[in-house]
C-alpha atoms as a PDB file:
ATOM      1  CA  UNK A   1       0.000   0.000   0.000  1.00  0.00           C
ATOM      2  CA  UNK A   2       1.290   3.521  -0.981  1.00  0.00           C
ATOM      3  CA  UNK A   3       0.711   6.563   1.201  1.00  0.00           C
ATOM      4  CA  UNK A   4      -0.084   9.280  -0.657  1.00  0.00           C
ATOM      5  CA  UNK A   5       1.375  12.370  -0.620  1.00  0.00           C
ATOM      6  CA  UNK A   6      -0.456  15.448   1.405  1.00  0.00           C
ATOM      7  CA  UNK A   7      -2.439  17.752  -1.464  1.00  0.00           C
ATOM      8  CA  UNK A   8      -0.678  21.654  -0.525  1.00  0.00           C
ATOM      9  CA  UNK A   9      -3.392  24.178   1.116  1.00  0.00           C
ATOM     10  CA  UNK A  10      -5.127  25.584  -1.254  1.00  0.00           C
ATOM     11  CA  UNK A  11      -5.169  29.648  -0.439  1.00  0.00           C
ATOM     12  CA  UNK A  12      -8.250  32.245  -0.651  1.00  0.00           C
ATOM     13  CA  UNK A  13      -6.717  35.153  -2.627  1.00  0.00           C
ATOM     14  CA  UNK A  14      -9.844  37.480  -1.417  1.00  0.00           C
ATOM     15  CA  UNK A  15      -9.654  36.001   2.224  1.00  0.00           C
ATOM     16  CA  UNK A  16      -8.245  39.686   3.754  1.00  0.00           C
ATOM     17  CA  UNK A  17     -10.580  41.506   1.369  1.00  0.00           C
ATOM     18  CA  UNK A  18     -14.079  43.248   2.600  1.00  0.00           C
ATOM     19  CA  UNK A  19     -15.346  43.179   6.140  1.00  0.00           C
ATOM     20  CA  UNK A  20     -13.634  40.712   8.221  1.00  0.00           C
ATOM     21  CA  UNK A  21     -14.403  39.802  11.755  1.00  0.00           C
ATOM     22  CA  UNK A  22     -13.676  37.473  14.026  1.00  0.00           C
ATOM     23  CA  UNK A  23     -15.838  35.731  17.227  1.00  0.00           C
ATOM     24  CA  UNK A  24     -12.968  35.448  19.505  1.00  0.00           C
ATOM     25  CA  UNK A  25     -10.392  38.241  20.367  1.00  0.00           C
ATOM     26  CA  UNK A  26      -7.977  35.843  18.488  1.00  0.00           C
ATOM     27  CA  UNK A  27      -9.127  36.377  15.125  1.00  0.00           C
ATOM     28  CA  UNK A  28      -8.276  39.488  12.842  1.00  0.00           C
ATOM     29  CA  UNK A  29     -10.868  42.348  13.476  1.00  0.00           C
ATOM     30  CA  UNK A  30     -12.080  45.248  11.827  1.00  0.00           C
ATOM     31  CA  UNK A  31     -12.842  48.438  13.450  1.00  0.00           C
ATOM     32  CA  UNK A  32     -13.519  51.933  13.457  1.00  0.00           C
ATOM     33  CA  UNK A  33     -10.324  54.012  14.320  1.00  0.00           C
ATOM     34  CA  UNK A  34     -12.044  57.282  14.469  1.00  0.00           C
ATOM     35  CA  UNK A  35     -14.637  55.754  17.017  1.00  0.00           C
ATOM     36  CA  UNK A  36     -13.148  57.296  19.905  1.00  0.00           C
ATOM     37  CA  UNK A  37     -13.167  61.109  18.275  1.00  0.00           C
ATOM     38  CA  UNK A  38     -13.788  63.818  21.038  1.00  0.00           C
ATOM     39  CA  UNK A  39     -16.945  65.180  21.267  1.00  0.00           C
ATOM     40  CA  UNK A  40     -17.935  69.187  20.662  1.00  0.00           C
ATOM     41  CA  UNK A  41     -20.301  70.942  23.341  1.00  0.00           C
ATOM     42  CA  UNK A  42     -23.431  69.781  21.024  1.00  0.00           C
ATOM     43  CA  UNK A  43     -22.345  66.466  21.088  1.00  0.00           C
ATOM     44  CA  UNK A  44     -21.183  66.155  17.628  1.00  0.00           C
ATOM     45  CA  UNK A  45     -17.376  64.908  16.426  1.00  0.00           C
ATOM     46  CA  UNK A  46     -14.748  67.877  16.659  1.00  0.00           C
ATOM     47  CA  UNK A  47     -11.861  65.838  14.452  1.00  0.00           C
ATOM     48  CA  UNK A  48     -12.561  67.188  11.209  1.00  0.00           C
ATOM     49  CA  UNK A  49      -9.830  64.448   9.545  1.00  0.00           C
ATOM     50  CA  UNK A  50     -11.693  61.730  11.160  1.00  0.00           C
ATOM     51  CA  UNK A  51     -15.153  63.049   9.646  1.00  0.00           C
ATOM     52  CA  UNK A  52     -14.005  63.354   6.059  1.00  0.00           C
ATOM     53  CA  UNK A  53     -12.097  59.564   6.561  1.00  0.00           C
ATOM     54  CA  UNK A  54     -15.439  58.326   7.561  1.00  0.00           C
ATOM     55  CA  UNK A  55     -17.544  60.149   4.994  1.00  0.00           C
ATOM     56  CA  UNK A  56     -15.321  59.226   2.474  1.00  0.00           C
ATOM     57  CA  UNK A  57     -15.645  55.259   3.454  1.00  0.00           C
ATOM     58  CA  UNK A  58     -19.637  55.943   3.958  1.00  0.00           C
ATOM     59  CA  UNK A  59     -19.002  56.849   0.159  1.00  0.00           C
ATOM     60  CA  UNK A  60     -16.777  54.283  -0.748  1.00  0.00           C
ATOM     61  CA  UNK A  61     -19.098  51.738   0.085  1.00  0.00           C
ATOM     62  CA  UNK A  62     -22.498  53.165  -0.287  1.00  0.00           C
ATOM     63  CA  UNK A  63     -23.584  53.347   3.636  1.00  0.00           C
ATOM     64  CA  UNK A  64     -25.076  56.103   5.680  1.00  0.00           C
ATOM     65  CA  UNK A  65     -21.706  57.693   7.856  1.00  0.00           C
END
C-alpha cells in the first residue's frame, strides 16, 4: 500500500478583502479608528480628519456615515 502524498493548502486570494471579523479576540478584526473622536459641546465629532475619513468610506461603500 502507498501513502499518498499530502495535497498543498489551497489559499483564498480574497480572504483579507471586505469586512472581516472574528468571534474570539484571536481572530483578525475590523474596526472603526475614528470611534473614539472627542466630542464638541453639542455632542457632535470635533476631528474634522476623522469626519471626512469616515464620509469618504460611507461613500466608498455606499452606507449612511
Amino acid at each position: 500500500m502507498s501513502i499518498q502524498p499530502a495535497l498543498p493548502k489551497q489559499t483564498d486570494q480574497d480572504e483579507s478583502k471586505g469586512a472581516v471579523e472574528g468571534d474570539r479576540p484571536t481572530d483578525k478584526q475590523q474596526g472603526n479608528e475614528n470611534a473614539d473622536t472627542p466630542l464638541g459641546a453639542d455632542g457632535q465629532p470635533t476631528d474634522r480628519i476623522a469626519i471626512a475619513e469616515d464620509v469618504i468610506g460611507a461613500n466608498a461603500d455606499q452606507t449612511q456615515g
